[in-house]
Protein backbone atom coordinates (compact mmCIF):
# COMPACT_ATOMS: atom_id res chain seq x y z
CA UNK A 1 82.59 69.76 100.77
CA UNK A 2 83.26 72.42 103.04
CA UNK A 3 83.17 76.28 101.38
CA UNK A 4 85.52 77.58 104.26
CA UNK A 5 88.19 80.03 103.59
CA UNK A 6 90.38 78.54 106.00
CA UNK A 7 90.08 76.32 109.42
CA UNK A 8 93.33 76.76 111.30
CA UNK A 9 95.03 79.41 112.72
CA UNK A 10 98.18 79.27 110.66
CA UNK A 11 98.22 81.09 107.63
CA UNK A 12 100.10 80.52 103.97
CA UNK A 13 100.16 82.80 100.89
CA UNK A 14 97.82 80.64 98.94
CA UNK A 15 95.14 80.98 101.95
CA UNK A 16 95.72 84.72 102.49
CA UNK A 17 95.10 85.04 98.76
CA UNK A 18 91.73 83.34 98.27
CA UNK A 19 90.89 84.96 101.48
CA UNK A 20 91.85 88.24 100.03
CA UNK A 21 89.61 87.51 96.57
CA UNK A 22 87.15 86.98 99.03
CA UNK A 23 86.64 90.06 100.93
CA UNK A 24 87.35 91.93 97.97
CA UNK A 25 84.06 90.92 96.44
CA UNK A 26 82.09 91.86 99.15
CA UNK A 27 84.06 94.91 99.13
CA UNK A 28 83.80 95.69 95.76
CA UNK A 29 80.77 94.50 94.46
CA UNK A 30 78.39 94.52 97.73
CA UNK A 31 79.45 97.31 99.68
CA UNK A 32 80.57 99.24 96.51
CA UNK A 33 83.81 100.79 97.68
CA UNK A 34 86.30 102.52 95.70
CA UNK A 35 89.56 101.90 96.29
CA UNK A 36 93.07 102.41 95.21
CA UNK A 37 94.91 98.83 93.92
CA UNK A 38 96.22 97.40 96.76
CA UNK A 39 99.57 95.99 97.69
CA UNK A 40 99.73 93.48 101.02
CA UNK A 41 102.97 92.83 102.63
CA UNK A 42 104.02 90.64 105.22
CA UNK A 43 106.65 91.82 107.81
CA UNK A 44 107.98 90.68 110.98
CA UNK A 45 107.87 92.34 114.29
CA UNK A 46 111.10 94.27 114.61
CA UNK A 47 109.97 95.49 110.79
CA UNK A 48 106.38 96.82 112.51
CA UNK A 49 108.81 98.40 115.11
CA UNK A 50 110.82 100.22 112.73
CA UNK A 51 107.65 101.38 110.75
CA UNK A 52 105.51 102.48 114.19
CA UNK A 53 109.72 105.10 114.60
CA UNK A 54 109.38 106.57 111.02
CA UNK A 55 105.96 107.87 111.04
CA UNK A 56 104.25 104.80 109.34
CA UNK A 57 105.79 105.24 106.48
CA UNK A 58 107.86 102.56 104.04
CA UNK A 59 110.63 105.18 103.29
CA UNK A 60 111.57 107.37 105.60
CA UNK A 61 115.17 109.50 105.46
CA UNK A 62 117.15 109.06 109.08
CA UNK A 63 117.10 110.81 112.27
CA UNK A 64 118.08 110.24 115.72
CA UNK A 65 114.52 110.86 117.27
CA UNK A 66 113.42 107.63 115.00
CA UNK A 67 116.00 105.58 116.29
CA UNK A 68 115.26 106.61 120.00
CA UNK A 69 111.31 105.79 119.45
CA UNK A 70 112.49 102.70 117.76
CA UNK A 71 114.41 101.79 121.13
CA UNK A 72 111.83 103.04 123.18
CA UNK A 73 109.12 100.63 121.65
CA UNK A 74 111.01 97.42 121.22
CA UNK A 75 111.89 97.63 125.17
CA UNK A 76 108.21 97.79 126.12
CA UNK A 77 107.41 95.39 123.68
CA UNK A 78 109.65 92.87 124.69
CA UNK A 79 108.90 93.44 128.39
CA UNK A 80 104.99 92.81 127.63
CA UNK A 81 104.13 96.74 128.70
CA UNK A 82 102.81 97.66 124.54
CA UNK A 83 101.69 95.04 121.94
CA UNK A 84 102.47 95.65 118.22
CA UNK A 85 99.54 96.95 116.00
CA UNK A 86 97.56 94.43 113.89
CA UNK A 87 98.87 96.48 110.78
CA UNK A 88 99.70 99.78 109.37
CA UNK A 89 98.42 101.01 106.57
CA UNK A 90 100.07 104.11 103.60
CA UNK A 91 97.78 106.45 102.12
CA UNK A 92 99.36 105.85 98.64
CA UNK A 93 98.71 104.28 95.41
CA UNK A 94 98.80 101.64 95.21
CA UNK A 95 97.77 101.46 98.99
CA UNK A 96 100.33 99.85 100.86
CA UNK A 97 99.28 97.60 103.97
CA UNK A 98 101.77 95.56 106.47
CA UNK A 99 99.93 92.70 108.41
CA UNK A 100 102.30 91.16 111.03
CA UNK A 101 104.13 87.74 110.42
CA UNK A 102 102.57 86.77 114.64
CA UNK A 103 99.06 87.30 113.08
CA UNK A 104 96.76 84.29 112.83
CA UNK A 105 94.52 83.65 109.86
CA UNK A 106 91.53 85.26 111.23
CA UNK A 107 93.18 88.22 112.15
CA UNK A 108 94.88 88.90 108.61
CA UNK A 109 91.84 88.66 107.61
CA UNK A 110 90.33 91.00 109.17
CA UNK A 111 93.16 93.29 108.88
CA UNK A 112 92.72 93.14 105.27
CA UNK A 113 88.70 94.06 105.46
CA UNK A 114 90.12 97.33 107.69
CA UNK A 115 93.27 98.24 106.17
CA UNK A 116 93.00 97.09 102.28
CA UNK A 117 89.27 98.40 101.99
CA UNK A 118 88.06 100.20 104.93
CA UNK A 119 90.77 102.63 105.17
CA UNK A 120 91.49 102.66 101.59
CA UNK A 121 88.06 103.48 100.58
CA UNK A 122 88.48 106.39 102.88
CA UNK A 123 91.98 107.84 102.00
CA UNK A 124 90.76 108.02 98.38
CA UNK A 125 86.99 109.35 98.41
CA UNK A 126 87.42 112.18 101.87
CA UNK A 127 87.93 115.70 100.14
CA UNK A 128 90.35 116.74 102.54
CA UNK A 129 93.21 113.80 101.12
CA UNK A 130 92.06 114.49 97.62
CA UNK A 131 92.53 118.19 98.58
CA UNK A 132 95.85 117.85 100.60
CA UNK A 133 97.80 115.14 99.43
CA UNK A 134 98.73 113.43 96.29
CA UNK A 135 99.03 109.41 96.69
CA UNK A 136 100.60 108.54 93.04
CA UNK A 137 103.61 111.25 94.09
CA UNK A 138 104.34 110.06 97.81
CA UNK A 139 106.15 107.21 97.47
CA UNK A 140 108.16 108.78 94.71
CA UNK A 141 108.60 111.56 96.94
CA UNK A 142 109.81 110.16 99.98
CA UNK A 143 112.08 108.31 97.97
CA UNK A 144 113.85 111.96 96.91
CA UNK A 145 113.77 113.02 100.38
CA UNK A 146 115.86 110.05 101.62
CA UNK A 147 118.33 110.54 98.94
CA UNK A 148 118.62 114.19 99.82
CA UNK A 149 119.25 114.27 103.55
CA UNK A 150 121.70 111.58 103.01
CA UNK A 151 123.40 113.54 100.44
CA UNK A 152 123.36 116.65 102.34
CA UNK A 153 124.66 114.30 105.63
CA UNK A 154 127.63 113.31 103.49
CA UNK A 155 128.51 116.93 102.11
CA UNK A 156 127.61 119.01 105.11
CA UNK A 157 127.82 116.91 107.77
CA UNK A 158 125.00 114.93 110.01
CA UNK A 159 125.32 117.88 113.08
CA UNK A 160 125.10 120.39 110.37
CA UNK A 161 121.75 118.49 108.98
CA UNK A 162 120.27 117.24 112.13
CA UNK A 163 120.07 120.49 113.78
CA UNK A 164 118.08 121.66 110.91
CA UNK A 165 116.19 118.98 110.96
CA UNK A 166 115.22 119.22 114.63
CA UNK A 167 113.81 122.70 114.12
CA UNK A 168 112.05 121.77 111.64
CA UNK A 169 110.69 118.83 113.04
CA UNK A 170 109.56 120.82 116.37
CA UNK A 171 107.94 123.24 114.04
CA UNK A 172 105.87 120.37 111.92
CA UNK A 173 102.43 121.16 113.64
CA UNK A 174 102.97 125.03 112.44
CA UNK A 175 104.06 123.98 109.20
CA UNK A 176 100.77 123.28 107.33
CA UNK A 177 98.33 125.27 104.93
CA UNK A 178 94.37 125.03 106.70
CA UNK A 179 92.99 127.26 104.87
CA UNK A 180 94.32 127.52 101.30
CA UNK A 181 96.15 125.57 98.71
CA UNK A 182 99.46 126.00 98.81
CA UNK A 183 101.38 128.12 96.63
CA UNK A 184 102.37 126.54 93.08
CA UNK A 185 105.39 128.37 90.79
CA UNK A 186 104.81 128.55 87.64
CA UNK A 187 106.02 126.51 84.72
CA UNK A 188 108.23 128.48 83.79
CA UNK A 189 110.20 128.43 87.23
CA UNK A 190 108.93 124.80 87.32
CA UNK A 191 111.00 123.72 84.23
CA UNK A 192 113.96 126.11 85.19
CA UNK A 193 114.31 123.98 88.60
CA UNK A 194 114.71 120.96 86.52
CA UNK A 195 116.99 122.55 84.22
CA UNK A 196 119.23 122.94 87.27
CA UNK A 197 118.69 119.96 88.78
CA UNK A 198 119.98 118.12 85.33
CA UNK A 199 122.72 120.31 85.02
CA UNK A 200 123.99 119.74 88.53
CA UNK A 201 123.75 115.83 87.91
CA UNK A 202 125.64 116.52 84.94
CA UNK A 203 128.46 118.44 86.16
CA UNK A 204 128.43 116.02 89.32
CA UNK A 205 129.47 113.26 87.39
CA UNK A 206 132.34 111.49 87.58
CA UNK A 207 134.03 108.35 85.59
CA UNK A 208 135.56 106.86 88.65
CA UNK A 209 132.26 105.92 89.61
CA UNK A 210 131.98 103.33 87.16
CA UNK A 211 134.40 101.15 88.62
CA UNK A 212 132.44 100.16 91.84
CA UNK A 213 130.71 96.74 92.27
CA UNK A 214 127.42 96.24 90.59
CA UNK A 215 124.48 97.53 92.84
CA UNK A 216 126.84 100.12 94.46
CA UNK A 217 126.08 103.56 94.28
CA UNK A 218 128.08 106.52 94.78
CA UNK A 219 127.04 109.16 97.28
CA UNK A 220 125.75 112.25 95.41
CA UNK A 221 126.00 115.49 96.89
CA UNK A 222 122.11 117.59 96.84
CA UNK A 223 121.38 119.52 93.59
CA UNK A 224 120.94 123.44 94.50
CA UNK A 225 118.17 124.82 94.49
CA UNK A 226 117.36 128.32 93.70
CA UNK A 227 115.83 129.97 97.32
CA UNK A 228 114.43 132.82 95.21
CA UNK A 229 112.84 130.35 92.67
CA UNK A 230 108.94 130.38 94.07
CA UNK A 231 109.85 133.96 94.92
CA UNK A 232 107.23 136.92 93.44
CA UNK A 233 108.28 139.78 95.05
CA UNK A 234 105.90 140.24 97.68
CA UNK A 235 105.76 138.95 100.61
CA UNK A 236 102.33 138.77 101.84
CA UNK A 237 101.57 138.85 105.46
CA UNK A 238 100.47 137.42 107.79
CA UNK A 239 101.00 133.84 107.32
CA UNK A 240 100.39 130.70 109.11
CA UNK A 241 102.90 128.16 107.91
CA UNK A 242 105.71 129.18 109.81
CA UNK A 243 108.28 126.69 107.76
CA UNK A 244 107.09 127.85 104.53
CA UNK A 245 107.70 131.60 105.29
CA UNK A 246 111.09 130.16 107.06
CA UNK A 247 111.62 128.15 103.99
CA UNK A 248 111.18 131.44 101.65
CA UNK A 249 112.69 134.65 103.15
CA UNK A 250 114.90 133.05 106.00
CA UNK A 251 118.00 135.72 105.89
CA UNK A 252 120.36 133.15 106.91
CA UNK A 253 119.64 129.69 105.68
CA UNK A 254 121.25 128.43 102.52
CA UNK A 255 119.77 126.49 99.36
CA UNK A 256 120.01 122.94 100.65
CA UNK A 257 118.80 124.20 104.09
CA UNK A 258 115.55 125.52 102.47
CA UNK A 259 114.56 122.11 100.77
CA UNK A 260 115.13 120.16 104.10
CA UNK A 261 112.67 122.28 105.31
CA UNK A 262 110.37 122.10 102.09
CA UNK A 263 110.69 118.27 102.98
CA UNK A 264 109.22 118.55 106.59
CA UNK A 265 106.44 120.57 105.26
CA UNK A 266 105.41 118.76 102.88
CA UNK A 267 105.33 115.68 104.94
CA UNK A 268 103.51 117.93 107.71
CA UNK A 269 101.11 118.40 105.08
CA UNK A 270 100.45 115.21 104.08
CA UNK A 271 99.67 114.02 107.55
CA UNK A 272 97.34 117.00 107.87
CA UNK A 273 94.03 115.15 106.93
CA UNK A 274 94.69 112.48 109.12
CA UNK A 275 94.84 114.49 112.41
CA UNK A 276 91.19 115.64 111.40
CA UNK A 277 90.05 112.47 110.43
CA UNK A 278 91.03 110.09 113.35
CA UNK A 279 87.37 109.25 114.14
CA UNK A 280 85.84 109.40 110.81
CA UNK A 281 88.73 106.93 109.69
CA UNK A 282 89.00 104.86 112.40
CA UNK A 283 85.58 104.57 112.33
CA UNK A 284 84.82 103.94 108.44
CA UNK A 285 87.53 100.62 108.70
CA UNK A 286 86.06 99.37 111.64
CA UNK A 287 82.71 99.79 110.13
CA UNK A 288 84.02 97.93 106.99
CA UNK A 289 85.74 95.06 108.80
CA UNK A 290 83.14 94.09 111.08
CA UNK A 291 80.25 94.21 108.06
CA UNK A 292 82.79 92.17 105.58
CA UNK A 293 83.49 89.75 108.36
CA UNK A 294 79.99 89.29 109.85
CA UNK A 295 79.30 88.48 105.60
CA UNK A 296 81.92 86.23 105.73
CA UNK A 297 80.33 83.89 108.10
CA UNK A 298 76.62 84.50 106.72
CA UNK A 299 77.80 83.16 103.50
CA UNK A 300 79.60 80.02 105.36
CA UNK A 301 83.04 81.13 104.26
CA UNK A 302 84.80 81.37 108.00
CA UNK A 303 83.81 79.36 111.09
CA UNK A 304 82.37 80.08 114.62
CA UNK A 305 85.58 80.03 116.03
CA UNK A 306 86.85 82.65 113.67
CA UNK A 307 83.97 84.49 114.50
CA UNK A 308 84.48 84.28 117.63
CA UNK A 309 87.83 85.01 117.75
CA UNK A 310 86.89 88.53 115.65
CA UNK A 311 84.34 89.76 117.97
CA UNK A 312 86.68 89.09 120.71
CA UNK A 313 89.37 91.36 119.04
CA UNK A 314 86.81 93.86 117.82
CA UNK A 315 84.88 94.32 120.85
CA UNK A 316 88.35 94.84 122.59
CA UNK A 317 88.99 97.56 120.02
CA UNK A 318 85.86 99.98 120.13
CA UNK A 319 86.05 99.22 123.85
CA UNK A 320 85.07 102.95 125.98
CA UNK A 321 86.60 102.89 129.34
CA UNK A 322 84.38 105.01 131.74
CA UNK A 323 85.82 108.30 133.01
CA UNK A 324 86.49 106.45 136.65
CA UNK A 325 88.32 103.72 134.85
CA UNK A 326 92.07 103.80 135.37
CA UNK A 327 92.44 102.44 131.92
CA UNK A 328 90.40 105.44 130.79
CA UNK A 329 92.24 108.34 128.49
CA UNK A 330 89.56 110.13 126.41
CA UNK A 331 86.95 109.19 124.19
CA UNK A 332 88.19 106.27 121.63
CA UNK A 333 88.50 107.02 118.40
CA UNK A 334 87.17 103.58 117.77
CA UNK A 335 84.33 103.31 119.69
CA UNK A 336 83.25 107.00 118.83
CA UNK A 337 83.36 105.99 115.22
CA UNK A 338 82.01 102.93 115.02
CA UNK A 339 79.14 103.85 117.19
CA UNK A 340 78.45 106.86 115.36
CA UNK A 341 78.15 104.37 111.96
CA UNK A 342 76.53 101.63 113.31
CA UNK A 343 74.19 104.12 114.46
CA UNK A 344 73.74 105.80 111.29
CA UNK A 345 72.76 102.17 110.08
CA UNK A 346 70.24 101.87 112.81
CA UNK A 347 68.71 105.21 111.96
CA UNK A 348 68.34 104.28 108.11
CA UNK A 349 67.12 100.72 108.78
CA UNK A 350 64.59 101.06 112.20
CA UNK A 351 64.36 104.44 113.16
CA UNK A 352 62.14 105.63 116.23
CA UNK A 353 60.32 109.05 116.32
CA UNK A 354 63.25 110.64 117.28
CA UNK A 355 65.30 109.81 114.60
CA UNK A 356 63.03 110.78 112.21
CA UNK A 357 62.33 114.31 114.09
CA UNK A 358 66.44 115.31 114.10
CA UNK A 359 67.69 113.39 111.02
CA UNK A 360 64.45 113.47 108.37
CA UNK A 361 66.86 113.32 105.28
CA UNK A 362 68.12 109.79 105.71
CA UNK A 363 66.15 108.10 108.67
CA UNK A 364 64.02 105.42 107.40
CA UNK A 365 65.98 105.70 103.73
CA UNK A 366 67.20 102.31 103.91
CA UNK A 367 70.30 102.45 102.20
CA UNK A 368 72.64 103.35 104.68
CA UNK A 369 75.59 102.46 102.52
CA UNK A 370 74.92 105.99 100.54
CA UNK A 371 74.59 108.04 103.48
CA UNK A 372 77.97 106.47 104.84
CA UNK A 373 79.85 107.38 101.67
CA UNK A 374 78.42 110.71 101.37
CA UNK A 375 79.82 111.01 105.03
CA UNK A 376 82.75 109.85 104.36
CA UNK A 377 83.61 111.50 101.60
CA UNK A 378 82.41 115.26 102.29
CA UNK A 379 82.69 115.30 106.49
CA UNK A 380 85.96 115.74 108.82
CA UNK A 381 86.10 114.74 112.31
CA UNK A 382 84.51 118.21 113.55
CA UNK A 383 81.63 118.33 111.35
CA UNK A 384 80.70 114.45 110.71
CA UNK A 385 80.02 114.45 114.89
CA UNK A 386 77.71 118.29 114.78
CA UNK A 387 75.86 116.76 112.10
CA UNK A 388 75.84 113.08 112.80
CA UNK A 389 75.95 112.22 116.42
CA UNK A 390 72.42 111.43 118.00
CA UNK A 391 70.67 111.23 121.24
CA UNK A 392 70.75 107.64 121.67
CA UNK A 393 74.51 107.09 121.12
CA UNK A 394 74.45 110.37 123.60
CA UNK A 395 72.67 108.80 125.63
CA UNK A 396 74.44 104.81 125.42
CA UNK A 397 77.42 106.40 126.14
CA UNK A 398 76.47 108.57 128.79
CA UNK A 399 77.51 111.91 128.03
CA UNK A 400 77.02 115.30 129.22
CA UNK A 401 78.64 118.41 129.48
CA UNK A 402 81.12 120.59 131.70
CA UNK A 403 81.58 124.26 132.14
CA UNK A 404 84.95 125.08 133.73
CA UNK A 405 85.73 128.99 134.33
CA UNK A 406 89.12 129.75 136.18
CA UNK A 407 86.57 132.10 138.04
CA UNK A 408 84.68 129.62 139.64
CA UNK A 409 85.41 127.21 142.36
CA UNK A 410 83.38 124.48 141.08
CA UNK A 411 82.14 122.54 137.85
CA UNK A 412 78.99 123.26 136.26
CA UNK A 413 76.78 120.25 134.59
CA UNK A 414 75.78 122.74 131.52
CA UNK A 415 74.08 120.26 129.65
CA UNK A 416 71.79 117.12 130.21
CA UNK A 417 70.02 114.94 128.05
CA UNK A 418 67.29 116.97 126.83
CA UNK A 419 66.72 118.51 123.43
CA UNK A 420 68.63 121.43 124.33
CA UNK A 421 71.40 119.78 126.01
CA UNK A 422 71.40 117.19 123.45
CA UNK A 423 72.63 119.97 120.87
CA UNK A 424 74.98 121.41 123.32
CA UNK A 425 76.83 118.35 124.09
CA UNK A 426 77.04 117.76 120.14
CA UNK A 427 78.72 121.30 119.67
CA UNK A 428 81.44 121.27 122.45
CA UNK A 429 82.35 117.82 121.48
CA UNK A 430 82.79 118.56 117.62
CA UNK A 431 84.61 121.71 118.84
CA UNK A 432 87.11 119.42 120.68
CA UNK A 433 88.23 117.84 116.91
CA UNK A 434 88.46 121.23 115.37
CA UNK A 435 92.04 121.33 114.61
CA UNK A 436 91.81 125.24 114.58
CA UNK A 437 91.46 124.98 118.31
CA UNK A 438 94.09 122.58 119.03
CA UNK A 439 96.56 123.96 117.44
CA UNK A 440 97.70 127.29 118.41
CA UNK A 441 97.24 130.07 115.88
CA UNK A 442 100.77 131.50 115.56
CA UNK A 443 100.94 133.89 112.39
CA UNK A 444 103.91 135.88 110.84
CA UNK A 445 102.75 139.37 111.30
CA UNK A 446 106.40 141.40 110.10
CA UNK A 447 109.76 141.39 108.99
CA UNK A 448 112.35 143.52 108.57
CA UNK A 449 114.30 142.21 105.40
CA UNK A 450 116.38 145.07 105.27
CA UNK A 451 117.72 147.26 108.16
CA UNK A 452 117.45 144.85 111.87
CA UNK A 453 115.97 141.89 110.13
CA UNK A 454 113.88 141.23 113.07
CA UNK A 455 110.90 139.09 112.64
CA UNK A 456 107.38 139.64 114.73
CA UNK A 457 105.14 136.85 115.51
CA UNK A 458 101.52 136.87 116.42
CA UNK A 459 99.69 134.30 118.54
CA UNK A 460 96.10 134.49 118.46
CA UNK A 461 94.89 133.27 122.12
CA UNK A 462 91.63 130.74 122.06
CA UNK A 463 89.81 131.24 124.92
CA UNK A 464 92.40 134.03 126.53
CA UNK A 465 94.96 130.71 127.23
CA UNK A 466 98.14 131.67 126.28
CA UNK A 467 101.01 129.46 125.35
CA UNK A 468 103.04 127.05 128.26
CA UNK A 469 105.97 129.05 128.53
CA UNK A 470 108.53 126.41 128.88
CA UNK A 471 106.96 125.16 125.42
CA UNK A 472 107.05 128.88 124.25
CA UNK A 473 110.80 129.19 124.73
CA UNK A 474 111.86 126.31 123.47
CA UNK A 475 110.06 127.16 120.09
CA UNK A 476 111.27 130.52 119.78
CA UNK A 477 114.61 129.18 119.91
CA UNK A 478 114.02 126.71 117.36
CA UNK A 479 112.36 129.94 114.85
CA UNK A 480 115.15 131.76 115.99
CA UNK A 481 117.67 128.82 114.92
CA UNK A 482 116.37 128.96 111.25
CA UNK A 483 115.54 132.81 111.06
CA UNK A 484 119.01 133.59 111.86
CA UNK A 485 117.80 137.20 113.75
CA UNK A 486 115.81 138.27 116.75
CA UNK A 487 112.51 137.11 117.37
CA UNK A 488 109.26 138.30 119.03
CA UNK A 489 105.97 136.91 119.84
CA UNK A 490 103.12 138.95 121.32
CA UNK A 491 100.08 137.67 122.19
CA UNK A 492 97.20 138.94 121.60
CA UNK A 493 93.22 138.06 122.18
CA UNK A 494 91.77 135.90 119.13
CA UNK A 495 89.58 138.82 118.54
């Protein structure tokens, strides 16, 4: 009798759930992940449309810049410019994953082994999401934010709420905590914003709402919030997160204003990990799917064809377009990642000389499960590539190194492959996934609370570039918007 999973293309729940038991043993008891409990949805293509326009995520409160990516996507989808993702996947728990109705068997399954296990293994073992982001709280969360804005929509008006929110929204990137926790109030102040919260439901109430149709809620206006709850006194400069010093000590905004932009911020830093943890992520689900697949068809449970039709969509995937390609736009996430943990395999398994010369804790080791965990676990983007990435990938994907100086009328080839330029290659590309360099380093260096309530900002040029000033204006005005008062930036060397 035949032990396979499933022999057609078309898929049913009953097939996607024994396939599902399936991978999770490997998973779980073979590979040894750890993983949130996972929830697996099934949604249609205008549903992975909407998704792709609210940031990935399953509730999202409303804006016009959604609804014009939405538009945007669905044209080039139906023209056949874009396909749709395989899936999208929530760092939450439980972790939610959306696989795509259009999908054939093999591919959900697969999409389960990368979404379900590979990337939910990661969101819940890297330090930086157990550091930045809390996945019990974010669905709870987001739910509260979507309330709010609509409330504030129906009490203020949308203008009056969109305007804020496009500030905000330009200002997302500057609105994170890199190097510190953020800022907790205490208990006390804690329990007092509840206390106000309940009291403004209470007094909000109103027996005419009782008569509506079952399932029918009434619109509810925002509960106020104290601005001067988190509030100590001091205001300690400088400071990085633009919104949250906004957010605090704006002259000019009022209560609901200040927890729209408490919203943004903390959505900005929940998506924080993830922009320093494309490759490592990326990388650890592609690593996952292809092993749990490949282990699939070892044990007999899925066919050539299905194979066949994997490897076809996986090779497609961690595909690396040369840099005279015209389909070529950067290093892949996906092929960088993969490569860089298939290689790590390599190195533990059948390591040659050189392995053992530049990584002599784990070549030969064997178990190249542990060192993948520890990686994934303790490394970002920037430091899993200057402490992971070896000659031989170097070398298989043919890399080397530019100097550019705005002094010189010509390229320079600074680094070949030899031991020397093997370690200067590593550096500059790590340094290209250090989100301290991509960003610019705008700080709040003053503000005058009290006599011309002028605020001075700071921005701390990498490399002597200064900021595009078409994109400088264009945020000033948006700082200015929520300050309230004059503005000033100066810019200054990052020394």
């Amino acid at each position: 009798m035949s032990k396979l999973l499933f022999s057609e293309a078309e898929w049913d729940f009953q097939t996607l759930d024994r396939t599902y038991k399936a991978i999770e043993e490997i998973a779980l008891k073979d590979l040894k992940l750890e993983v949130y409990p996972n929830q697996v949805e099934i949604i249609s293509s205008e549903q992975m449309l909407d998704a792709y326009s609210s940031l990935g995520m399953p509730l999202m409160y409303n804006h016009w810049s959604f609804g014009k990516l939405f538009a945007r996507e669905e044209t080039m989808y139906r023209a056949g410019y874009s396909a749709l993702a395989y899936e999208i996947v929530i760092n939450s728990s439980p972790c939610i994953s959306y696989l795509l109705e259009e999908n054939s068997m093999t591919m959900q399954a697969l999409v389960m082994a990368h979404a379900a296990f590979g990337h939910n293994h990661f969101f819940k073992n890297n330090y930086l999401f157990q550091q930045w982001t809390n996945a019990e709280g974010i669905l709870d969360y987001l739910a509260f934010a979507k309330r709010y804005i609509s409330a504030c929509e129906e009490r203020y008006g949308r203008d009056e709420v969109e305007a804020i929110l496009d500030s905000a929204h330009a200002l997302m990137n500057e609105g994170v905590f890199r190097y510190r926790r953020p800022p907790k109030p205490s208990r006390e102040r804690a329990a007092e914003k509840r206390r106000k919260r309940a009291k403004y439901e209470e007094e909000a109430y109103n027996e005419l709402w009782r008569t509506l149709p079952a399932g029918v809620e009434p619109p509810s206006a925002p509960p106020v919030i104290d601005p001067e709850a988190d509030f100590d006194g001091e205001m300690k400069l400088p400071e990085e997160n633009l919104l949250y010093f906004l957010e605090k000590y704006s002259p000019t905004l009022r209560p609901w204003q200040r927890e729209i932009l408490r919203i943004v911020r903390n959505l900005a830093q929940y998506f924080y990990p993830q922009r320093q943890t494309k490759v490592m992520n990326e990388g650890c689900a592609t690593f996952v799917h292809y092993t749990i697949m490949n282990m699939l068809y070892d044990r007999g449970l899925i066919g050539e064809g299905s194979l066949l039709e994997f490897l076809h969509s996986h090779t497609s995937v961690v595909f690396q377009p040369a840099f005279d390609d015209r389909r070529y736009s950067g290093i892949n996430p996906y092929a960088l990642g993969f490569g860089m943990m298939a290689d790590i395999k390599r190195i533990c398994e059948v390591p040659s000389e050189e392995d053992r010369d530049w990584f002599p804790h784990f070549a030969g080791k064997g178990d190249f499960m542990a060192v993948l965990k520890d990686a994934w676990a303790n490394y970002r983007d920037e430091s899993f590539i200057e402490q992971f990435l070896s000659p031989k990938l170097m070398r298989d994907l043919r890399m080397f190194a530019l100097h550019d100086a705005a002094s010189d009328p010509a390229y320079t080839v600074s680094a070949i492959h030899n031991e020397q330029g093997y370690r200067r290659v590593r550096t500059a590309l790590a340094r290209q996934y250090d989100a301290g360099v991509a960003d610019p380093n705008i700080q709040v260096t003053g503000a005058d609370l009290k006599r011309s309530r002028k605020l001075h900002l700071e921005h701390r040029m990498h490399r002597g570039i200064p900021l595009h000033p078409a994109s400088k204006d264009v945020i000033l005005a948006h700082i200015e918007h929520l300050w309230g008062h004059e503005v000033a930036l100066e810019e200054v060397p990052a020394d």
